[in-house]
C-alpha atoms as a PDB file:
ATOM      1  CA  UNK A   1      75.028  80.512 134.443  1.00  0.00           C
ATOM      2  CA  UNK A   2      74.495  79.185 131.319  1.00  0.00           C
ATOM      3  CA  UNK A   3      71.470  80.440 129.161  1.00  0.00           C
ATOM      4  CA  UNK A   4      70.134  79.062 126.211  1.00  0.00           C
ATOM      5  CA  UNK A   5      68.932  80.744 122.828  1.00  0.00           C
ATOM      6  CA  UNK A   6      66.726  79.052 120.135  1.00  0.00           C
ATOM      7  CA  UNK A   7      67.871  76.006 121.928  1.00  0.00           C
ATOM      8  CA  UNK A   8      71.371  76.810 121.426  1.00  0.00           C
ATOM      9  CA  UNK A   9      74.278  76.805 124.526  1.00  0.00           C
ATOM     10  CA  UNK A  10      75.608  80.350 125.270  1.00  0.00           C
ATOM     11  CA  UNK A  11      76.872  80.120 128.408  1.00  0.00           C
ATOM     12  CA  UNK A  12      81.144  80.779 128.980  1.00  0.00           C
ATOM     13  CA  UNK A  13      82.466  77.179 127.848  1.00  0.00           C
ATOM     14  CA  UNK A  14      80.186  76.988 124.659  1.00  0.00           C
ATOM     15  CA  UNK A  15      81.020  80.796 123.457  1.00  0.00           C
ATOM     16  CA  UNK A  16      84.801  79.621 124.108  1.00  0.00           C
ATOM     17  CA  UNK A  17      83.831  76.433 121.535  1.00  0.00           C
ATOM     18  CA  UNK A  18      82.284  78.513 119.085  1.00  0.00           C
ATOM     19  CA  UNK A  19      85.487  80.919 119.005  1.00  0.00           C
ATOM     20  CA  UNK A  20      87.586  78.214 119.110  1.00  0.00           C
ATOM     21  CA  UNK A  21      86.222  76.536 116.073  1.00  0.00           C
ATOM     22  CA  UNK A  22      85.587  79.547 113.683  1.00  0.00           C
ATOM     23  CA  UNK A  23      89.106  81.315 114.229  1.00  0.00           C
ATOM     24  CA  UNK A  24      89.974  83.086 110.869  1.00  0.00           C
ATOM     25  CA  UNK A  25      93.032  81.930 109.108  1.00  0.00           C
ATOM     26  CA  UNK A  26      96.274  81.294 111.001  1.00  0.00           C
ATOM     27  CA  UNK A  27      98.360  81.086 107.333  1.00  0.00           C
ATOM     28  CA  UNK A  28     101.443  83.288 108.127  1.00  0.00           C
ATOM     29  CA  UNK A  29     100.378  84.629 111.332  1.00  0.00           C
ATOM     30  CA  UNK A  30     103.050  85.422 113.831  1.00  0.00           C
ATOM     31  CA  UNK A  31     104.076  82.509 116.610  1.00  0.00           C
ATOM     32  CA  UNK A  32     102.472  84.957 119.612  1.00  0.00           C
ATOM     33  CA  UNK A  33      99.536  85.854 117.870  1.00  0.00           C
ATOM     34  CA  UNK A  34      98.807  81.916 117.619  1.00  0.00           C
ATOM     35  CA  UNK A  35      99.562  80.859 120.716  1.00  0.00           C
ATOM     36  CA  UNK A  36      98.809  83.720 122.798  1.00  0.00           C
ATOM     37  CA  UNK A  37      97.300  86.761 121.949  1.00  0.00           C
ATOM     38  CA  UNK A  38      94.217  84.860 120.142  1.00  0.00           C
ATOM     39  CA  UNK A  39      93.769  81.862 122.701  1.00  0.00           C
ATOM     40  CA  UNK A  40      93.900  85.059 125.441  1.00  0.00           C
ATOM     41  CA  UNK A  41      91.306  87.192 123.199  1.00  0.00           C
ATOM     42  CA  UNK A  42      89.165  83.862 123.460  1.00  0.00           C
ATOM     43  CA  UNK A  43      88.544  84.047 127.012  1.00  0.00           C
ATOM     44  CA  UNK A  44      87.900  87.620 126.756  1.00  0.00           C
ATOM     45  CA  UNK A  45      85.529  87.934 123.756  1.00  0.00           C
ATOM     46  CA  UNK A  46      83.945  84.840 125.415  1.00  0.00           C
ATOM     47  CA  UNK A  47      83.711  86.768 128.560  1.00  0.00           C
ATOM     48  CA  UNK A  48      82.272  89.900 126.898  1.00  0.00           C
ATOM     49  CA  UNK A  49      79.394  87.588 125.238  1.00  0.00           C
ATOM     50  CA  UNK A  50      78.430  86.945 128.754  1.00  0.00           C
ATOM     51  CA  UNK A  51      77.680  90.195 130.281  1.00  0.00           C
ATOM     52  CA  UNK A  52      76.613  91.565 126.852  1.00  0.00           C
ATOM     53  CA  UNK A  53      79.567  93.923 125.355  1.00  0.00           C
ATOM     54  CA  UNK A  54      79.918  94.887 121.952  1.00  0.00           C
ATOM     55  CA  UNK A  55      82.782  94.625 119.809  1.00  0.00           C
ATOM     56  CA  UNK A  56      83.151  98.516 119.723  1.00  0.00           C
ATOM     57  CA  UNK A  57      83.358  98.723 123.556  1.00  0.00           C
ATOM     58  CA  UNK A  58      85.646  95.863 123.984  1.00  0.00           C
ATOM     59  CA  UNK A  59      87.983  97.946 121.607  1.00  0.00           C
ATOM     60  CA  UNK A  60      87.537 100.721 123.389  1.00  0.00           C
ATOM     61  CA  UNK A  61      88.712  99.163 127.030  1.00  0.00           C
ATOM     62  CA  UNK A  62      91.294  97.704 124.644  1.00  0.00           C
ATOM     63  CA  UNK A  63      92.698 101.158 123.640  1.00  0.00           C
ATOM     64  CA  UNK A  64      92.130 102.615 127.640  1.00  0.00           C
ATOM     65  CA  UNK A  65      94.972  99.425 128.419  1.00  0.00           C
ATOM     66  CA  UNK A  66      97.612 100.403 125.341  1.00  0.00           C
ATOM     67  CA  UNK A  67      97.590 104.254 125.615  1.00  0.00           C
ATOM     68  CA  UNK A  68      98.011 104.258 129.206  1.00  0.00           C
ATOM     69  CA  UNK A  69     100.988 101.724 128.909  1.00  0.00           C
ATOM     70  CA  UNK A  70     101.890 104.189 126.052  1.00  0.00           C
ATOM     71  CA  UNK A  71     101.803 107.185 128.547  1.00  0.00           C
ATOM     72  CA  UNK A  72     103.419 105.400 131.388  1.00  0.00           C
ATOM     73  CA  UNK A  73     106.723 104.839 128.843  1.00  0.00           C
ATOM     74  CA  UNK A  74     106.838 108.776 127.781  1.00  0.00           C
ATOM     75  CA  UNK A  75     106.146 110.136 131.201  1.00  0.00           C
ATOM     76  CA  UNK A  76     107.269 107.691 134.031  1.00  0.00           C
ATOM     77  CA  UNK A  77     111.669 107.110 134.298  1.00  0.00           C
ATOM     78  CA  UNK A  78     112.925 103.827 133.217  1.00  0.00           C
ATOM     79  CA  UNK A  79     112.647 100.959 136.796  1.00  0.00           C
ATOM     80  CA  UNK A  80     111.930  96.982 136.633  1.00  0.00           C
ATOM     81  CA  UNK A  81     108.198  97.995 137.958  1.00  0.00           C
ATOM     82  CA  UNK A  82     107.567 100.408 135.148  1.00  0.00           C
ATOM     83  CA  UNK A  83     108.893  97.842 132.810  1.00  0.00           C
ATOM     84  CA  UNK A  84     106.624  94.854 134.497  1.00  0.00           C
ATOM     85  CA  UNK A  85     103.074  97.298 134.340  1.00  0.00           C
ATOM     86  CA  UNK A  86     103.936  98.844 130.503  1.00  0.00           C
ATOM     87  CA  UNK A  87     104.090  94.924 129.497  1.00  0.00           C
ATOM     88  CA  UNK A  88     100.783  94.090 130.869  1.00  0.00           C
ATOM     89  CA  UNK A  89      99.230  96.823 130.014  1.00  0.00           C
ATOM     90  CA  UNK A  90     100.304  96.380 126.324  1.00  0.00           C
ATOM     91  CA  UNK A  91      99.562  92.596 126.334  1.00  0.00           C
ATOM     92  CA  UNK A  92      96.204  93.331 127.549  1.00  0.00           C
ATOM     93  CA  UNK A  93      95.809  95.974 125.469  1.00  0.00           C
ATOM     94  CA  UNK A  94      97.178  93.590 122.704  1.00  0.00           C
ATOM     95  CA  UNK A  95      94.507  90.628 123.272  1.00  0.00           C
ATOM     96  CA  UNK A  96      91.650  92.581 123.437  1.00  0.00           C
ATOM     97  CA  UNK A  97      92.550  94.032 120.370  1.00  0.00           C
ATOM     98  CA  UNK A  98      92.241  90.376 119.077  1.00  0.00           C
ATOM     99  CA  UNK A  99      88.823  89.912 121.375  1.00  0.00           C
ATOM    100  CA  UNK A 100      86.502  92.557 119.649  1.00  0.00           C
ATOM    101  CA  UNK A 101      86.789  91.232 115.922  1.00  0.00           C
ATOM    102  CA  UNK A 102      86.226  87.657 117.664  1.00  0.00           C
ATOM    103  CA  UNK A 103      83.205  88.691 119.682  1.00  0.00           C
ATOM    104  CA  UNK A 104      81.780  90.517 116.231  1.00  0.00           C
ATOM    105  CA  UNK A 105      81.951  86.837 114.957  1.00  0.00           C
ATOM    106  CA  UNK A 106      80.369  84.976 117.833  1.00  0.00           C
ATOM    107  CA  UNK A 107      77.439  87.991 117.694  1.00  0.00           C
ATOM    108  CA  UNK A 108      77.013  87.094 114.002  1.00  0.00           C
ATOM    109  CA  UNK A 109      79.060  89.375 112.167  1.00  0.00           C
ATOM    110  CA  UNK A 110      81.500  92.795 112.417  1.00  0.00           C
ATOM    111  CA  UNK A 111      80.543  95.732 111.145  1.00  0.00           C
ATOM    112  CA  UNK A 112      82.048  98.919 108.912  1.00  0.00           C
ATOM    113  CA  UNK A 113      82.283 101.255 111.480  1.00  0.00           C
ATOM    114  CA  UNK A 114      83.316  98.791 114.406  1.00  0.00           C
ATOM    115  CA  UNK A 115      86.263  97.672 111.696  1.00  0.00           C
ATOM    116  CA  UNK A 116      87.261 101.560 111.254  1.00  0.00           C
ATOM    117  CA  UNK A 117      87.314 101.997 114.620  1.00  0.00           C
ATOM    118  CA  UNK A 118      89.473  99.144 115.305  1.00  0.00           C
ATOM    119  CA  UNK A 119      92.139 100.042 112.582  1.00  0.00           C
ATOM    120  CA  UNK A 120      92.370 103.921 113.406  1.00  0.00           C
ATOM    121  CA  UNK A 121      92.992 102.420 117.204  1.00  0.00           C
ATOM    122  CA  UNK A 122      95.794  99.972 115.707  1.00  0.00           C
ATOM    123  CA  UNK A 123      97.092 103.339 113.055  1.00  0.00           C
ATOM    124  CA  UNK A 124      97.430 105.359 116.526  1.00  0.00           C
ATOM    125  CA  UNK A 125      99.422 102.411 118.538  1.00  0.00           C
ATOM    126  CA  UNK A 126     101.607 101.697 116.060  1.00  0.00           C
ATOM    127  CA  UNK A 127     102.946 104.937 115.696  1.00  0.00           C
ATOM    128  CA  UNK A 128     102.648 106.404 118.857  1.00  0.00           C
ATOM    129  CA  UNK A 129     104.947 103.324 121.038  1.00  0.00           C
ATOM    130  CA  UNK A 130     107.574 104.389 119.554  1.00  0.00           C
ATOM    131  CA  UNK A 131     107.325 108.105 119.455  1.00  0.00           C
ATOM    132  CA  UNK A 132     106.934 107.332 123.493  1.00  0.00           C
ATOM    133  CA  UNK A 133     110.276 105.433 123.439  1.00  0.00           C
ATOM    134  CA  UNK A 134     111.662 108.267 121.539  1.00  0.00           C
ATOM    135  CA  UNK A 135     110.352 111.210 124.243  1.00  0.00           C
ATOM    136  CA  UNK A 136     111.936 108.275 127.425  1.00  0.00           C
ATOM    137  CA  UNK A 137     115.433 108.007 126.054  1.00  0.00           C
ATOM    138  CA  UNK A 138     115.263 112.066 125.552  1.00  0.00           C
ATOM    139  CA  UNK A 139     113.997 112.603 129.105  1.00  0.00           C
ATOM    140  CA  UNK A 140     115.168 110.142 130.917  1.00  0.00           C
ATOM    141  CA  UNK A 141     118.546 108.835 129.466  1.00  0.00           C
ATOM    142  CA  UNK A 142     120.539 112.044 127.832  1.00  0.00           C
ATOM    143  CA  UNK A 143     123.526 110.347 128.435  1.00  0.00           C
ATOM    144  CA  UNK A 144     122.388 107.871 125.472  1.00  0.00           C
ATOM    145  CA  UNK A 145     124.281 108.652 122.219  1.00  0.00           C
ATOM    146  CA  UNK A 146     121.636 110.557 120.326  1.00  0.00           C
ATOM    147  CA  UNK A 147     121.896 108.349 117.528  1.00  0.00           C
ATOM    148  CA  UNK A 148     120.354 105.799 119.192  1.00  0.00           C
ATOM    149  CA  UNK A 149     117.146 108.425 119.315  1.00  0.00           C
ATOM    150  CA  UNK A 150     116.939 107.646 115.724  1.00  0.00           C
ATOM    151  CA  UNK A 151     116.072 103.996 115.966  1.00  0.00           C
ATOM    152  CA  UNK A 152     112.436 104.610 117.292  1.00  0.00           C
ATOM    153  CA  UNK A 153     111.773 107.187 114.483  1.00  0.00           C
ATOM    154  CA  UNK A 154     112.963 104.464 111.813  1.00  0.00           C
ATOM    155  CA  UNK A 155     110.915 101.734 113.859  1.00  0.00           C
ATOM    156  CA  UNK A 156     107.708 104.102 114.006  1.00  0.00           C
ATOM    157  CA  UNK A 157     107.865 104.728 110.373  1.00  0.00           C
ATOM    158  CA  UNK A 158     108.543 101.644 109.063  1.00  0.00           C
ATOM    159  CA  UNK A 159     105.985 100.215 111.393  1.00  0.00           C
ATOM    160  CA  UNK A 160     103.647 102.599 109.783  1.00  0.00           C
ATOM    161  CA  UNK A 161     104.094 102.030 106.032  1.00  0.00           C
ATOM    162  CA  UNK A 162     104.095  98.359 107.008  1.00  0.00           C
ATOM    163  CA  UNK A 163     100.794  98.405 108.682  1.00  0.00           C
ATOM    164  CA  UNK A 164      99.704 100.804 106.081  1.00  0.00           C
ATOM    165  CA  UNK A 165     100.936  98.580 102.984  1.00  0.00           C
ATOM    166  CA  UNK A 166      99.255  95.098 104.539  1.00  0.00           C
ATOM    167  CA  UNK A 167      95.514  96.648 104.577  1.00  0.00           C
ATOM    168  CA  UNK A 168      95.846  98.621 101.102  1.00  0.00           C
ATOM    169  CA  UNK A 169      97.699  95.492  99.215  1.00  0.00           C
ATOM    170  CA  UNK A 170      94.405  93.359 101.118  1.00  0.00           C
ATOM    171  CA  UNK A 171      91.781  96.067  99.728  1.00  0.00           C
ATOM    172  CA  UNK A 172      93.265  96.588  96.659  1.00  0.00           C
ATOM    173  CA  UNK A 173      92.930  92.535  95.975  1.00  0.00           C
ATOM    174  CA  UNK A 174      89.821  92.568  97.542  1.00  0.00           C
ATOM    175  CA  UNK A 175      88.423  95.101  94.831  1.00  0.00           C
ATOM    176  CA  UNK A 176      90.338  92.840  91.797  1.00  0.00           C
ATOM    177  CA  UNK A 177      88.319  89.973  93.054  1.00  0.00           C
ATOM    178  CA  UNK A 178      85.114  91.612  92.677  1.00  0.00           C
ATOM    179  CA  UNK A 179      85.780  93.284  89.636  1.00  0.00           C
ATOM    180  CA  UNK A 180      86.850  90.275  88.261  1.00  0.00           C
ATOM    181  CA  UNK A 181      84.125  88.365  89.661  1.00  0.00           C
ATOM    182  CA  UNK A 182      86.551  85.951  91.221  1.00  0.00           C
ATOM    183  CA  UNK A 183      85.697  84.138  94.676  1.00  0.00           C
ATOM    184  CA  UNK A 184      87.357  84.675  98.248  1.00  0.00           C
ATOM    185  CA  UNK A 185      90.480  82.362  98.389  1.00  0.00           C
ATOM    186  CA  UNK A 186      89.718  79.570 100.823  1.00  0.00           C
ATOM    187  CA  UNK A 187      91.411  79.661 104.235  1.00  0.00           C
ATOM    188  CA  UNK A 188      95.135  77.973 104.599  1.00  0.00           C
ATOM    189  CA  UNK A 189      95.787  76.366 107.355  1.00  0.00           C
ATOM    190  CA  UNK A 190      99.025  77.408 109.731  1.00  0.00           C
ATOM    191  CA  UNK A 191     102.595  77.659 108.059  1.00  0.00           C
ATOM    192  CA  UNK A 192     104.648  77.264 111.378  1.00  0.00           C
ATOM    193  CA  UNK A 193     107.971  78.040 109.129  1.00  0.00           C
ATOM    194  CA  UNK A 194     106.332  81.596 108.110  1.00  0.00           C
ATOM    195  CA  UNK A 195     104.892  82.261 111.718  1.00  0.00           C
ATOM    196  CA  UNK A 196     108.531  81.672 112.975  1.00  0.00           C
ATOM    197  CA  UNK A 197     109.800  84.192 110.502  1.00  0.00           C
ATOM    198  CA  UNK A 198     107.709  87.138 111.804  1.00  0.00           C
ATOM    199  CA  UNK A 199     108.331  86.369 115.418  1.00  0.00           C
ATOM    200  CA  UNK A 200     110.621  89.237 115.267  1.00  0.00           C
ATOM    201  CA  UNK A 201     108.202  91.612 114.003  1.00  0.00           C
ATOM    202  CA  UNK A 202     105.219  90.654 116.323  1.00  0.00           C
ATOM    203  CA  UNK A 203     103.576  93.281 118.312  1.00  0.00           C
ATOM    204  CA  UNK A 204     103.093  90.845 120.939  1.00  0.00           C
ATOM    205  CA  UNK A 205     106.833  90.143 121.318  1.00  0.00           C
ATOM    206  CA  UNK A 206     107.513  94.006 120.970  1.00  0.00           C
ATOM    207  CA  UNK A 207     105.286  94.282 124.244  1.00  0.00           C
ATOM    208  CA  UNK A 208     106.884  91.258 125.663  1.00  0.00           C
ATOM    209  CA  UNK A 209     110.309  93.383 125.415  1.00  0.00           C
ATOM    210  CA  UNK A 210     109.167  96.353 127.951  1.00  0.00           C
ATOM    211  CA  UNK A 211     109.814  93.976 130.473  1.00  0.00           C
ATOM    212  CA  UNK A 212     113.382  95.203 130.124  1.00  0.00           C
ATOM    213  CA  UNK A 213     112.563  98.548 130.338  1.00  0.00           C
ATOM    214  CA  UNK A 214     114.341  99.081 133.614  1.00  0.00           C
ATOM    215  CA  UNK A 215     117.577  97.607 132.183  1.00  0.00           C
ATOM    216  CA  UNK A 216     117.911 100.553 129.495  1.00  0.00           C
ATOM    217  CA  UNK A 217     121.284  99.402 127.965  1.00  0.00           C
ATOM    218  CA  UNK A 218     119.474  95.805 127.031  1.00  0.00           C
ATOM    219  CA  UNK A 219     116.395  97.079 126.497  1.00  0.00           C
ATOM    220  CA  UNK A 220     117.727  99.344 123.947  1.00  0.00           C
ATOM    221  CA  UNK A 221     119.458  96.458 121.855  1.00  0.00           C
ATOM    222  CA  UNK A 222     116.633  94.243 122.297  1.00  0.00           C
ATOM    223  CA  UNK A 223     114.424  97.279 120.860  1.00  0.00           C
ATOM    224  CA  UNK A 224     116.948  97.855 118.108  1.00  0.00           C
ATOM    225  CA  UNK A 225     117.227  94.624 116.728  1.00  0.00           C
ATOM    226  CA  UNK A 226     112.980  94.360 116.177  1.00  0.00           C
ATOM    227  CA  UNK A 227     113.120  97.753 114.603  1.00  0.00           C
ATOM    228  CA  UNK A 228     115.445  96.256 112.452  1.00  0.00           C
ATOM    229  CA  UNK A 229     113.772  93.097 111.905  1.00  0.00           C
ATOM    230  CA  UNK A 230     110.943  95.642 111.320  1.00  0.00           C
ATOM    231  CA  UNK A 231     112.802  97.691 108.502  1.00  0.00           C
ATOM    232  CA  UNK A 232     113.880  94.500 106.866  1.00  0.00           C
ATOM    233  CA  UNK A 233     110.418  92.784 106.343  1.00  0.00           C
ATOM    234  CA  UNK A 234     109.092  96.040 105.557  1.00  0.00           C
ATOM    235  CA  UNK A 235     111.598  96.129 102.504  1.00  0.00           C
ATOM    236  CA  UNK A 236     110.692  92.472 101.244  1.00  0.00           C
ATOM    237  CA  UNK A 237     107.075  93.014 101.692  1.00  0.00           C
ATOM    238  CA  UNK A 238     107.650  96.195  99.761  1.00  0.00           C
ATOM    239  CA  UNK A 239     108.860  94.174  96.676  1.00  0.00           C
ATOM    240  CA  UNK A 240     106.469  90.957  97.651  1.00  0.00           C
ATOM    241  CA  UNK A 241     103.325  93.333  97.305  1.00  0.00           C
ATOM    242  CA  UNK A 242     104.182  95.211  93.777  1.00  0.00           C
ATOM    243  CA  UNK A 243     104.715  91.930  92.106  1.00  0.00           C
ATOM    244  CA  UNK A 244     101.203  91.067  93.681  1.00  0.00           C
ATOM    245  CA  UNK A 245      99.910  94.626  92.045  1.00  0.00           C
ATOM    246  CA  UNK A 246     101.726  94.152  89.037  1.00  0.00           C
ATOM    247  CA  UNK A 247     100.751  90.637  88.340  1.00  0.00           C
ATOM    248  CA  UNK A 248      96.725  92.364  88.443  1.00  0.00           C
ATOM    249  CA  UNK A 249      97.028  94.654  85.801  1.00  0.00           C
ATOM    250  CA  UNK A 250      96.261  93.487  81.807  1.00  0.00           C
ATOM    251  CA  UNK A 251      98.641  92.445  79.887  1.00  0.00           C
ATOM    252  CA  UNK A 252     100.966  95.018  78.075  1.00  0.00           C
ATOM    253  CA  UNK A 253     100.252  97.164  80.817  1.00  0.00           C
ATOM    254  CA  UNK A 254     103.779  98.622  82.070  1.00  0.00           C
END
């Protein structure tokens, strides 16, 4: 049914309209994000307006779908069918991850604690996939050469600095701005050359790539190759982001 507030359409299809038109800026983001995970956080945060969620419980039910796909690859043996319900319970996990921060827009606004919430979530995911591909191949495949056990260590911690470096580099410019009483950059549009680039290191495509789980020999290259991908834009984001840092400080400042 479709209500009406202040004279203003809330029901499903407008909420969907609404998301659709104030979607934060797509510059750089990667391929799946654009044209999946956010079009599929839509319909959810559209769906949450409806029954009256909030952005903290939609994160929530978010992080119930990841950590129990999370579980299921530590504790269950590698088959097609463990593969096929770790990918959906990651991609769901993954878009409403996406829905809470756009239902805190459609409500009127975030705030502090529902945006802590949301990154210690994210912090805890992106560590803790890979440490549950590391415990699989121990339990499950000893006949795997353990050097390939060192692959998900190297993905988990270059995941981690990576995540880590994008929202410090962010605050840190944030601050400069207000110091320096400059305003917000305005939003850039997409850059499909840039959003190809990072394909390789999208979550969404990581999640995409349990659906080889129960083929462990391709799985495993599949896996190795983003964790590589990983390690390499870590490194050029590494350089990328001191230039930023450097180029803020006053001159004759070493």
């Amino acid at each position: 049914m479709t209500s009406t507030v202040a004279g203003e359409d809330t029901g499903f299809a407008a909420s969907y309209r609404r998301l659709r038109d104030a979607q934060k800026t797509s510059f750089g983001a990667p391929l799946y994000s654009l044209l999946v995970n956010r079009p599929l956080g839509r319909v959810f945060a559209a769906a949450a307006y409806q029954v009256g969620a909030t952005p903290n419980q939609v994160t929530a039910v978010g992080s119930v779908f990841t950590y129990a796909g999370i579980l299921l690859v530590a504790l269950l043996a590698p088959a097609w069918w463990v593969g096929v319900l770790v990918a959906a319970l990651l991609v769901l996990g993954y878009a409403l991850d996406s829905a809470d921060g756009q239902l805190a827009r459609l409500r009127g606004g975030g705030s502090v604690a529902g945006e802590w919430l949301d990154h210690m979530f994210d912090a805890g995911k992106v560590a803790s996939l890979h440490l549950a591909v590391l415990i699989g191949w121990y339990r499950f495949l000893p006949e795997r050469a353990e050097g390939w056990l060192l692959v998900p260590i190297a993905f988990s911690i270059a995941g981690v600095v990576l995540f880590f470096g994008q929202l410090l580099n962010e605050q840190l410019l944030r601050v400069h701005r207000l110091k320096a009483g400059l305003p917000t950059p305005p939003k850039q549009g997409a850059s499909p050359l840039r959003s190809l680039g990072k394909l390789p290191t999208d979550y969404g495509l990581l999640c995409a790539c349990f659906l080889l789980l129960g083929l462990p020999t391709v799985f495993a290259v599949v896996y190795g190759l983003l964790a590589a991908a990983t390690v390499g834009l870590l490194a050029l984001s590494v350089v990328k982001w001191f230039r930023e840092m450097k180029a803020l400080e006053p001159e004759g400042v070493r």
